[in-house]
N, C-alpha and C. Protein backbone atom coordinates (compact mmCIF):
# COMPACT_ATOMS: atom_id res chain seq x y z
N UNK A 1 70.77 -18.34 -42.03
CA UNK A 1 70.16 -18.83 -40.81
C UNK A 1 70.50 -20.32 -40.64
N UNK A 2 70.68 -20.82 -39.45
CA UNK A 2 70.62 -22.13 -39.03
C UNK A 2 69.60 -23.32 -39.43
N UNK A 3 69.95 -24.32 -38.82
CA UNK A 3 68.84 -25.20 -39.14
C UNK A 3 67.20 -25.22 -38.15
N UNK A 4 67.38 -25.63 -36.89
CA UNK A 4 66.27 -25.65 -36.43
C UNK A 4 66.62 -24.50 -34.69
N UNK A 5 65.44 -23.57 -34.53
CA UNK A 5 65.71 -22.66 -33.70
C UNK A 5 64.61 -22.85 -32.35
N UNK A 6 65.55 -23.18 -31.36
CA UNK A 6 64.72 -23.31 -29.82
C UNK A 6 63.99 -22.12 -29.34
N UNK A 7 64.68 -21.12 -29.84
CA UNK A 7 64.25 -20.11 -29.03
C UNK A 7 63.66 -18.74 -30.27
N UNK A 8 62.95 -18.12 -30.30
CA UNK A 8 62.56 -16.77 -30.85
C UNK A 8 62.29 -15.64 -29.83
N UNK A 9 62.83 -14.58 -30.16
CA UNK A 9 62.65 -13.41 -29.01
C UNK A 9 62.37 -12.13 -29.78
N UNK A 10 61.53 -11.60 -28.64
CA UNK A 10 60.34 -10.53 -29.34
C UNK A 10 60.92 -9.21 -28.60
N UNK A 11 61.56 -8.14 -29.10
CA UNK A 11 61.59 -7.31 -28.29
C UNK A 11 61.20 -5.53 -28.74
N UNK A 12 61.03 -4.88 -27.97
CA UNK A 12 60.45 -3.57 -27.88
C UNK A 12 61.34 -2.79 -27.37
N UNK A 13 61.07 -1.29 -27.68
CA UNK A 13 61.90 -0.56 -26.94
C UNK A 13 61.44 -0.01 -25.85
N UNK A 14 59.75 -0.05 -25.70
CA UNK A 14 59.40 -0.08 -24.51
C UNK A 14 57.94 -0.67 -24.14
N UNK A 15 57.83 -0.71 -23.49
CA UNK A 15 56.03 -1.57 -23.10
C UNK A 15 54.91 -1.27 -23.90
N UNK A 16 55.20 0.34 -24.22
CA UNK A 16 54.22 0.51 -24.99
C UNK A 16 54.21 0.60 -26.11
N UNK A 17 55.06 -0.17 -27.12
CA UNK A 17 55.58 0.13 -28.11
C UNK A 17 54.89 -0.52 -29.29
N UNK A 18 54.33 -0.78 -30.78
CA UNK A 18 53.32 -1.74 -30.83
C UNK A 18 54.48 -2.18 -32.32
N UNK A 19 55.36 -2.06 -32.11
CA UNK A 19 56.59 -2.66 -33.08
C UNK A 19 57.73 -3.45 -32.27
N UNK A 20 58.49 -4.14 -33.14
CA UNK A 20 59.45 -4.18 -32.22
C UNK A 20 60.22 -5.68 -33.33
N UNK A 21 61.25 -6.19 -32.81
CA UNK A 21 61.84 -7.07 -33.27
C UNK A 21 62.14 -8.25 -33.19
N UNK A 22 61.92 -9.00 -34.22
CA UNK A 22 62.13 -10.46 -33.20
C UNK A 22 63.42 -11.14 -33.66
N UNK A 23 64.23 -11.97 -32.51
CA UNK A 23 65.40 -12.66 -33.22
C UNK A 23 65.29 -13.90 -33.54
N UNK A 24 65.72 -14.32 -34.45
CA UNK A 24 65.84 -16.06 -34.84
C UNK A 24 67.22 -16.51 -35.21
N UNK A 25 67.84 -16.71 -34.01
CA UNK A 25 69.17 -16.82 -34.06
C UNK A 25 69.88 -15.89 -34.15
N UNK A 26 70.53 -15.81 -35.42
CA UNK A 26 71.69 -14.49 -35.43
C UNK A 26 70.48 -13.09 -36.36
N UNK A 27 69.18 -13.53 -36.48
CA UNK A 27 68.82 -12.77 -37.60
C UNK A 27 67.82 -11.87 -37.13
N UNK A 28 67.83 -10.46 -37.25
CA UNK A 28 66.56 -9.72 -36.57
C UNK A 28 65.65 -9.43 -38.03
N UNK A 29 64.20 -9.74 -37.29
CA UNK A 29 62.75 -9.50 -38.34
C UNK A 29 62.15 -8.42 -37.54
N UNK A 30 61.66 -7.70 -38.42
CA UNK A 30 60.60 -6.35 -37.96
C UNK A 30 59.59 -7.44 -37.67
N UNK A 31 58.86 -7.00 -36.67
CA UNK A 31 57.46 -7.49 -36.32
C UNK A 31 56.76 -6.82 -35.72
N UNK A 32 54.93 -6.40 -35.60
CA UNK A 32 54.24 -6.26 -35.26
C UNK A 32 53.68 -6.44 -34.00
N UNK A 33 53.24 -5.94 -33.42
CA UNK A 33 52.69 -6.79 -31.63
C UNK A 33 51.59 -5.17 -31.53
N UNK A 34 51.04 -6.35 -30.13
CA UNK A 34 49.48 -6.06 -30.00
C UNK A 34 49.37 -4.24 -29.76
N UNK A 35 48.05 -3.38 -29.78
CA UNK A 35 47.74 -2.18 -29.89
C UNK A 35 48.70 -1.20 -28.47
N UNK A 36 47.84 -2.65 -27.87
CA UNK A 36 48.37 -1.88 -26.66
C UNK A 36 49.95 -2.30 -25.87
N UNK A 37 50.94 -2.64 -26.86
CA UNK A 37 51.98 -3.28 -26.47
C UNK A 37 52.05 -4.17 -25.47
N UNK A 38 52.65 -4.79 -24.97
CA UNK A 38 53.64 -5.83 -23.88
C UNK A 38 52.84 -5.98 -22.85
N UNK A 39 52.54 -6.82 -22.59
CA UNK A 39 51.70 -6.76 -20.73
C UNK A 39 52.33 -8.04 -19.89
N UNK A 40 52.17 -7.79 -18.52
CA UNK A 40 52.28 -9.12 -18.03
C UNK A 40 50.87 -9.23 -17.26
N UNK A 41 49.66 -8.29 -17.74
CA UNK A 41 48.25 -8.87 -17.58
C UNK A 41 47.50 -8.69 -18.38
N UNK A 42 48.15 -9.80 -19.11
CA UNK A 42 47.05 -9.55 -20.26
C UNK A 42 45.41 -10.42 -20.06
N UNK A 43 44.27 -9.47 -20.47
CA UNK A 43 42.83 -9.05 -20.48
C UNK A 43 42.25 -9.39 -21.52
N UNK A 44 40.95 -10.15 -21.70
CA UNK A 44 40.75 -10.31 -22.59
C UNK A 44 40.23 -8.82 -23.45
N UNK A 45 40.40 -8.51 -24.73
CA UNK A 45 40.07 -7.46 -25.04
C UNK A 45 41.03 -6.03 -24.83
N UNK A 46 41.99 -6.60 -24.26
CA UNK A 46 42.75 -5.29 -23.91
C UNK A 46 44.04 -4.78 -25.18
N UNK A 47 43.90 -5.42 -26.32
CA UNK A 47 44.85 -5.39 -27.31
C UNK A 47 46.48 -5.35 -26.99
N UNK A 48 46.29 -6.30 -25.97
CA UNK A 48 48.05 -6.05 -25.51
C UNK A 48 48.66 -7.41 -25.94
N UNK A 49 49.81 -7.47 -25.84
CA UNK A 49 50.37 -8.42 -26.39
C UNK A 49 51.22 -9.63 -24.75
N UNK A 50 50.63 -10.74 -24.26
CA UNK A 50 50.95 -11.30 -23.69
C UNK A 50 52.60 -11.14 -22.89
N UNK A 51 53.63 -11.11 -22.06
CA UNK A 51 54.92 -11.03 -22.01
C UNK A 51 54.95 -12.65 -21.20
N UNK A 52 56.20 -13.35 -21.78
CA UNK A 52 56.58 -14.55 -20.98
C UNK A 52 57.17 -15.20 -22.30
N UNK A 53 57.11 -16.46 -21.62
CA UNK A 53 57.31 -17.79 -22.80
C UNK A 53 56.82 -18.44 -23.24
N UNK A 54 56.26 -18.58 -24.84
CA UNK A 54 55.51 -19.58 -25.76
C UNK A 54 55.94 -20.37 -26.19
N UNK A 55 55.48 -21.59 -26.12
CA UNK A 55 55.88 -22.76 -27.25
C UNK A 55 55.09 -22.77 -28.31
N UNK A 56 55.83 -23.02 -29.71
CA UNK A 56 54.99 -22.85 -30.50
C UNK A 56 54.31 -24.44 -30.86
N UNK A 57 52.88 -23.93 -30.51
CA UNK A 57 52.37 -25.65 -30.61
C UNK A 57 51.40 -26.40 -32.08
N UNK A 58 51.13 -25.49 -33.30
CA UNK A 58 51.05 -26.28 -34.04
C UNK A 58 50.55 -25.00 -35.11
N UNK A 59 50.39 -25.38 -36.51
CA UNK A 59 50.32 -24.06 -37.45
C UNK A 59 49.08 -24.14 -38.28
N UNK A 60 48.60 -23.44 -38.66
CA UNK A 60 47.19 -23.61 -39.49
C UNK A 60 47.74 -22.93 -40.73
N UNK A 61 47.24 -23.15 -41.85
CA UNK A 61 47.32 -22.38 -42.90
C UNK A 61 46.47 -22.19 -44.44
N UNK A 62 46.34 -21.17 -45.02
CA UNK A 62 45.26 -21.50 -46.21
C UNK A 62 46.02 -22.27 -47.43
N UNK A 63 45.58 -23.45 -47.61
CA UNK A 63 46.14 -24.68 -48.16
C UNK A 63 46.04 -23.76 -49.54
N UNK A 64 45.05 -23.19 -50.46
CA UNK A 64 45.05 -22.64 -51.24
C UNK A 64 46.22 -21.15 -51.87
N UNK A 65 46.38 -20.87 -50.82
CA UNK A 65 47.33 -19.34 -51.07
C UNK A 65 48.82 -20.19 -51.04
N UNK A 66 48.74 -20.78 -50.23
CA UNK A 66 50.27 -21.69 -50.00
C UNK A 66 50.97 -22.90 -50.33
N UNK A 67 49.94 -23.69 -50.54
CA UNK A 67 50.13 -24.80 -50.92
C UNK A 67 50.14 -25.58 -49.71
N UNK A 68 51.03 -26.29 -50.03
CA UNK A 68 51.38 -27.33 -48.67
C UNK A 68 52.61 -27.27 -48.60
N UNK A 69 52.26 -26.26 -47.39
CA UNK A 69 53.70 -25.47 -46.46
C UNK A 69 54.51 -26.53 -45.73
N UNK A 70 56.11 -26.03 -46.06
CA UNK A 70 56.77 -26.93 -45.05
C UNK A 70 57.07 -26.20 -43.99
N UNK A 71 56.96 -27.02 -42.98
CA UNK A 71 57.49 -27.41 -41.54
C UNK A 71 57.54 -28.64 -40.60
N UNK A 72 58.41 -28.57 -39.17
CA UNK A 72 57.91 -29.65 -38.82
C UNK A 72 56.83 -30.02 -37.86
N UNK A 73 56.36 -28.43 -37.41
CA UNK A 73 55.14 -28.16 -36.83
C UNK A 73 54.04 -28.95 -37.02
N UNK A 74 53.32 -29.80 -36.48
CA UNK A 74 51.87 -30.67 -36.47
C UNK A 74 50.82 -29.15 -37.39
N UNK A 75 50.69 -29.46 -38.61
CA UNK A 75 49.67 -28.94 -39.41
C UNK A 75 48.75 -29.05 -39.81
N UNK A 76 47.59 -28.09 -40.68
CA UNK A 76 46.77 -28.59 -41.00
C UNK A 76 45.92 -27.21 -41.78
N UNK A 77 45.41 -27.61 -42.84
CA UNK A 77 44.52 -26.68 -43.69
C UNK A 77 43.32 -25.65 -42.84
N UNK A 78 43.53 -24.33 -43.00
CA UNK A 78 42.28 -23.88 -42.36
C UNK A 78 41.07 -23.86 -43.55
N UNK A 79 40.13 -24.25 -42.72
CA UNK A 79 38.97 -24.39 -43.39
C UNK A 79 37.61 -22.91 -43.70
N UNK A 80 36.60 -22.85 -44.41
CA UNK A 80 35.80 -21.54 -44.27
C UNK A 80 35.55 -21.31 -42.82
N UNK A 81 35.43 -22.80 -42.16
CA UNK A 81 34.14 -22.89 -41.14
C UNK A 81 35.06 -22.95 -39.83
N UNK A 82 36.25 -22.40 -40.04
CA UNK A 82 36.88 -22.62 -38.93
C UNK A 82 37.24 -20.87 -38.09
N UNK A 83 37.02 -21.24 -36.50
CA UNK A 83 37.10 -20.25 -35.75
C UNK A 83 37.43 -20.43 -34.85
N UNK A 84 38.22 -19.64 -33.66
CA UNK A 84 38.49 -19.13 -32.60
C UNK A 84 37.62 -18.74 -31.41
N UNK A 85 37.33 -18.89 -30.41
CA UNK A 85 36.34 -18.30 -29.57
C UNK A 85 36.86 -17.42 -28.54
N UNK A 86 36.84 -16.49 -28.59
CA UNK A 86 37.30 -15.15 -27.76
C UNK A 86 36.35 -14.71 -26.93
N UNK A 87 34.89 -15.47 -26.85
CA UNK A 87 33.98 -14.97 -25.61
C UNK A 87 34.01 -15.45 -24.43
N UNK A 88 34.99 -15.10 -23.45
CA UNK A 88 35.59 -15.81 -22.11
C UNK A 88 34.42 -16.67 -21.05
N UNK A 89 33.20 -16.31 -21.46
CA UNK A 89 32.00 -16.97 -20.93
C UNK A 89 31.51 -18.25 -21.67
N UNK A 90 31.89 -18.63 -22.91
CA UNK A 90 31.89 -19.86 -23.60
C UNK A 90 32.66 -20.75 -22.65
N UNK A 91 32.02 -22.09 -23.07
CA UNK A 91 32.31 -23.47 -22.61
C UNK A 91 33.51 -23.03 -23.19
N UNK A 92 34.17 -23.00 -25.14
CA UNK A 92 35.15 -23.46 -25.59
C UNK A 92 36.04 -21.78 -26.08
N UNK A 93 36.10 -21.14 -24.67
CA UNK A 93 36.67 -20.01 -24.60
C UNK A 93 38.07 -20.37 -24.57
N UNK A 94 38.92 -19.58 -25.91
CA UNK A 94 40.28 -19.57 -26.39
C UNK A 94 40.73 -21.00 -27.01
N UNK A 95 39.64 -21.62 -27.63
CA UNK A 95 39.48 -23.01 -28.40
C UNK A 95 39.25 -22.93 -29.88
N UNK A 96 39.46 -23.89 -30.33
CA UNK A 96 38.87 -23.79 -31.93
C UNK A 96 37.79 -24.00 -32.05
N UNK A 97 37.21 -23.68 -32.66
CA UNK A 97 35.30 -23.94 -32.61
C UNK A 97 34.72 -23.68 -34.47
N UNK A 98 33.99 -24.62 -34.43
CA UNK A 98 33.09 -24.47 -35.77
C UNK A 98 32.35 -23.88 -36.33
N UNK A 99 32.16 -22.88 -37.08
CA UNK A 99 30.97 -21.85 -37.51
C UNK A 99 30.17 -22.73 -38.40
N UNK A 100 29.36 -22.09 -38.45
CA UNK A 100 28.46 -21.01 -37.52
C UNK A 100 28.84 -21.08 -35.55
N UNK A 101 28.82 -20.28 -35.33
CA UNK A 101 28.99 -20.51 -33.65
C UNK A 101 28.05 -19.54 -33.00
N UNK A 102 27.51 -19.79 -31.74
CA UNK A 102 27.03 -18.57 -31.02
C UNK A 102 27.91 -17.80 -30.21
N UNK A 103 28.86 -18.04 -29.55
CA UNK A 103 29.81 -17.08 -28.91
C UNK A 103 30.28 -16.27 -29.95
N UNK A 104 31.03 -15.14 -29.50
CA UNK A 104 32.08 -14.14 -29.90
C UNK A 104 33.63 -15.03 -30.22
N UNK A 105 33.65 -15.12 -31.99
CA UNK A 105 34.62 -15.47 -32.56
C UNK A 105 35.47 -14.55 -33.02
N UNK A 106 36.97 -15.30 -33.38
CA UNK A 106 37.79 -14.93 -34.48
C UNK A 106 37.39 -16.11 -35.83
N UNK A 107 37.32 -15.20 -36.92
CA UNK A 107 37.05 -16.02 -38.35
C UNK A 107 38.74 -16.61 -38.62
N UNK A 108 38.63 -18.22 -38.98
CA UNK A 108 40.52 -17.84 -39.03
C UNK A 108 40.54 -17.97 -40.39
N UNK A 109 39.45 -18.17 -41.62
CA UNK A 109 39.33 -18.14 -43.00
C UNK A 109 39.05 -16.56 -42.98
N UNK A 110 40.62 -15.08 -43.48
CA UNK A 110 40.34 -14.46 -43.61
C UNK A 110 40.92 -13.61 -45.04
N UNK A 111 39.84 -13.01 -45.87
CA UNK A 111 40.68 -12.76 -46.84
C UNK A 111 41.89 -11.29 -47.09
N UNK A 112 42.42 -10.69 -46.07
CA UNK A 112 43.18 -10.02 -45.54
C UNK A 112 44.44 -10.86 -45.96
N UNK A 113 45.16 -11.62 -45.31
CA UNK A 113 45.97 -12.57 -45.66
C UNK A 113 46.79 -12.77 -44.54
N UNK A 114 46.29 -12.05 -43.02
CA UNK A 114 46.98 -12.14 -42.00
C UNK A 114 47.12 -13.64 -41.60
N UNK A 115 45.99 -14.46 -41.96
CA UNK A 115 46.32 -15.83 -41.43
C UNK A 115 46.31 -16.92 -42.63
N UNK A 116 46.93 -16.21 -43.36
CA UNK A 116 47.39 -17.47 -44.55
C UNK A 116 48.53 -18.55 -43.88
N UNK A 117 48.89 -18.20 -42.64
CA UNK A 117 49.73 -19.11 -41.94
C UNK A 117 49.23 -18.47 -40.24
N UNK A 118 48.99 -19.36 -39.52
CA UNK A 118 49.07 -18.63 -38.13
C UNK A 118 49.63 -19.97 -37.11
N UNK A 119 50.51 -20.04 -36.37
CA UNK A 119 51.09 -20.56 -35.42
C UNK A 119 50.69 -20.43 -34.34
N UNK A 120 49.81 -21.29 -34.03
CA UNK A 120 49.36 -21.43 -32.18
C UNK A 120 49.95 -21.16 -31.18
N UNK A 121 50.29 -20.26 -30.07
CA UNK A 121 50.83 -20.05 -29.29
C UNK A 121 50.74 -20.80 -27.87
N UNK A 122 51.37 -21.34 -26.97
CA UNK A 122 50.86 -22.01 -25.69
C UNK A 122 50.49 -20.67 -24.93
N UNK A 123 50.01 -20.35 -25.20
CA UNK A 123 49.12 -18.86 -24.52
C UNK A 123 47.86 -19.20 -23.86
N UNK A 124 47.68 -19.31 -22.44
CA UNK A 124 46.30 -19.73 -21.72
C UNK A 124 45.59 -20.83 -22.61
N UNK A 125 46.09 -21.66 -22.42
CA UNK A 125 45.81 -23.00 -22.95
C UNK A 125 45.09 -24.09 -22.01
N UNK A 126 46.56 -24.16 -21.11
CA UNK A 126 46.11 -24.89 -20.08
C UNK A 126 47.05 -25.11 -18.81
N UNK A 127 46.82 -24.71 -17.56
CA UNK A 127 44.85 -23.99 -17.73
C UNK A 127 44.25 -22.71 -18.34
N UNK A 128 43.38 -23.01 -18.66
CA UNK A 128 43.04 -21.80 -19.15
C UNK A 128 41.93 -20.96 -18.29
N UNK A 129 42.47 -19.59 -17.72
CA UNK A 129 41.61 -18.86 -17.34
C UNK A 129 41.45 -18.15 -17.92
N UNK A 130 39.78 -17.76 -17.58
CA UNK A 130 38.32 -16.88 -18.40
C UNK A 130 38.85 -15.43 -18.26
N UNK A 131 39.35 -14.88 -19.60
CA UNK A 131 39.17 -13.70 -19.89
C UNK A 131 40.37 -13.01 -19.29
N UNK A 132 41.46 -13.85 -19.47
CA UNK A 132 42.95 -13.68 -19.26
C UNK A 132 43.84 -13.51 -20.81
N UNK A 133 42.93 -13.91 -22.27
CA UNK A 133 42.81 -13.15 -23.24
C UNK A 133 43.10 -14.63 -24.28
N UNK A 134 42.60 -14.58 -25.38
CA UNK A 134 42.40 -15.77 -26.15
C UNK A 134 43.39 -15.51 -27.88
N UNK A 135 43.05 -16.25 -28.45
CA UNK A 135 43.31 -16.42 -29.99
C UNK A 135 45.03 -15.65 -30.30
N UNK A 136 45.79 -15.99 -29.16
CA UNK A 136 47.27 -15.36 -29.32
C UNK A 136 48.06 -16.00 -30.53
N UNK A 137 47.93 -15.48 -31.60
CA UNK A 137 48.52 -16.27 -32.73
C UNK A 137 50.16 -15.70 -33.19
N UNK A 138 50.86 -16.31 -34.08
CA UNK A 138 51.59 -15.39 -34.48
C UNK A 138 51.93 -16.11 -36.03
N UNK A 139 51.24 -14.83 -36.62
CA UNK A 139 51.18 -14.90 -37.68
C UNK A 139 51.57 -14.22 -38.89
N UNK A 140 51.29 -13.68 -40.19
CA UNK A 140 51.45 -12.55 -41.03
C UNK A 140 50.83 -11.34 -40.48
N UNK A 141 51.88 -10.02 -41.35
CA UNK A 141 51.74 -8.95 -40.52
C UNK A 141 50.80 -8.05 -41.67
N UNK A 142 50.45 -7.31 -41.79
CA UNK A 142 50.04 -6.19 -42.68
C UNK A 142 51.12 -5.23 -43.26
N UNK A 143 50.78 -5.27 -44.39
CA UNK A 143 52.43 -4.89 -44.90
C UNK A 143 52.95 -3.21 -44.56
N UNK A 144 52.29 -2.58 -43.38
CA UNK A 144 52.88 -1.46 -42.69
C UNK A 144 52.84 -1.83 -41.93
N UNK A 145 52.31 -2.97 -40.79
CA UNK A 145 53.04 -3.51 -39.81
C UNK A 145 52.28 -2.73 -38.82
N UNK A 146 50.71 -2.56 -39.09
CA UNK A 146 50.26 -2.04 -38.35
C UNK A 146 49.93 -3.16 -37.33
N UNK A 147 49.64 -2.63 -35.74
CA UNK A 147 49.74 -3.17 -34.66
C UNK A 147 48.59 -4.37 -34.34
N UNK A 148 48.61 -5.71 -34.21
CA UNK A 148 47.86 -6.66 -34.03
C UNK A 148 46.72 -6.47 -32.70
N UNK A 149 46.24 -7.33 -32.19
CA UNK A 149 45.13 -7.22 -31.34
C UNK A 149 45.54 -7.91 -29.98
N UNK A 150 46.93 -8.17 -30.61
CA UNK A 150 47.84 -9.10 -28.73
C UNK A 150 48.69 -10.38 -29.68
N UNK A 151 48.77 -10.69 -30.86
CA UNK A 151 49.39 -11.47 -31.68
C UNK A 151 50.40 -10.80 -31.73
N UNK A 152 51.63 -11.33 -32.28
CA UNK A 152 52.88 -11.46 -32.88
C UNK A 152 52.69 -11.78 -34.16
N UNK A 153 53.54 -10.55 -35.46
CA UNK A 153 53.14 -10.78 -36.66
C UNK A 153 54.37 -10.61 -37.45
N UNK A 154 55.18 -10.99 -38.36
CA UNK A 154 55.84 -11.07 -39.19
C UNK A 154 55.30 -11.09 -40.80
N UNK A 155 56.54 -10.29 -41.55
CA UNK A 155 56.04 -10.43 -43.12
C UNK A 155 55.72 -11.63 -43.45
N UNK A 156 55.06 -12.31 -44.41
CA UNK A 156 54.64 -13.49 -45.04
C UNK A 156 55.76 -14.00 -45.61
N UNK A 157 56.92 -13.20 -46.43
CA UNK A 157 58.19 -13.64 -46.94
C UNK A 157 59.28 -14.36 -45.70
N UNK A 158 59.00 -13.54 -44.45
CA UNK A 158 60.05 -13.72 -43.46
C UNK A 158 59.23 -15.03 -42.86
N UNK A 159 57.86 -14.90 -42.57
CA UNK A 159 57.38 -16.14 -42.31
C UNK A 159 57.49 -17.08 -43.07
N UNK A 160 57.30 -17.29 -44.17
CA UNK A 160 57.83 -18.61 -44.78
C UNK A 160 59.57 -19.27 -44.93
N UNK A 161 59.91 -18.03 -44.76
CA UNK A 161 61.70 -18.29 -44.79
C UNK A 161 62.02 -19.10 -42.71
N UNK A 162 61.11 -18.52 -41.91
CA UNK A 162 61.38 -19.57 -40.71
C UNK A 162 60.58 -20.65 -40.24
N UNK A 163 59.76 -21.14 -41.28
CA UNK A 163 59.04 -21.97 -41.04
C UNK A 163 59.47 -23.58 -41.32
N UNK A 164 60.35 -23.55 -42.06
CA UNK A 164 61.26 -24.96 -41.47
C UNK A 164 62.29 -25.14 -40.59
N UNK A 165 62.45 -23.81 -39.98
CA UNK A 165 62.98 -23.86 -38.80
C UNK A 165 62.58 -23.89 -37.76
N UNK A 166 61.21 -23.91 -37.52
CA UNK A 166 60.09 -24.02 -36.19
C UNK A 166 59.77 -25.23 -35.90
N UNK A 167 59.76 -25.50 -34.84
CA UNK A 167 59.15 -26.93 -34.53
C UNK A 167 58.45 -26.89 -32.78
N UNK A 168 58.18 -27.71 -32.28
CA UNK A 168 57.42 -27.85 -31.11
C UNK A 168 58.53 -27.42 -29.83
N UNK A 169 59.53 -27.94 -30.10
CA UNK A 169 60.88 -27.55 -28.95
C UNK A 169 60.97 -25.85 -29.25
N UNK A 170 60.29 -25.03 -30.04
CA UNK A 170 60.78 -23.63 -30.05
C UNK A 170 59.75 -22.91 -29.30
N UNK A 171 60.58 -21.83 -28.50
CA UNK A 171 59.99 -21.14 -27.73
C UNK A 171 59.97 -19.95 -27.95
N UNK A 172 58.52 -18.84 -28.22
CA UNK A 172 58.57 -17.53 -28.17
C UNK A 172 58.63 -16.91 -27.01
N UNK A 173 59.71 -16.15 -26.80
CA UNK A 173 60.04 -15.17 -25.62
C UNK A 173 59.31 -13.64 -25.95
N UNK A 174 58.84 -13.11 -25.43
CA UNK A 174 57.70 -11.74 -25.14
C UNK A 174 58.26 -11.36 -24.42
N UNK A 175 59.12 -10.05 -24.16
CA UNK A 175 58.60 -9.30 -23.06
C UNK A 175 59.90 -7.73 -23.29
């Protein structure tokens, strides 16, 4: 593989497909995507996987399982108390938020190992409209590669092998 990659592309063989492949340069990775495959409306709750273009805007990871991961991605340790808010009626709907919380979260301290690394997606960010679907990560996959909840997921081996090749200029293509 190359040194640093602008572009990543996600593809399926068809909309509804909840596998599919992603390229990083010359190199294709099996990857995972959401229940309900590919959308270009994506809902909050609808397990589909966003279609368009992401930038990838910064990476979280469990400092403990990994150490201190390289990239040149803006990073930072996930913590117990750290979460996601997926209840589109929250003030800090599709935000990071602190637990304990009262809205409807994602836990991003999980011991599964799907987010021993997860990469922020520019996915309804900003602006962000309510319940157009939240917490689009792309992260580790489950090692059958069963289908995510609207994330983009790769092995943990393949994820750490492109993670010094990611940076803020790279864009995930969906669709």
């Amino acid at each position: 593989m190359s040194r640093h990659l602008d572009c990543l592309v996600v593809h399926t063989v068809n909309a509804r497909a909840t596998r599919g492949w992603l390229r990083a340069g010359a190199t294709l990775i099996r990857c995972a995507i959401g229940r309900s495959g590919v959308t270009r409306f994506k809902r909050e709750g609808d397990g589909a996987t966003p279609a368009g273009g992401f930038r990838l805007l910064d990476m979280r990871f469990r400092a403990d399982r990994l150490g201190a991961s390289i990239s040149i991605l803006p990073r930072r340790a996930i913590r117990r108390d750290d979460g996601w808010c997926d209840d589109a009626q929250a003030a800090n709907y599709n935000r990071a938020v602190k637990l304990p919380s009262r809205s409807s979260h994602e836990k991003m301290w999980r011991d599964d190992g799907l987010y021993d690394v997860v990469i922020v997606l520019d996915y309804n960010l900003a602006p962000r409209r309510k319940g157009a679907g939240s917490a689009i990560f792309f992260h580790c996959a489950r090692t059958d590669y069963a289908p995510t909840e609207g994330c983009i997921a790769i092995s943990r081996a393949d994820m750490r092998r492109l993670l010094p090749r990611l940076s803020r200029r790279t864009v995930m293509r969906i669709g």
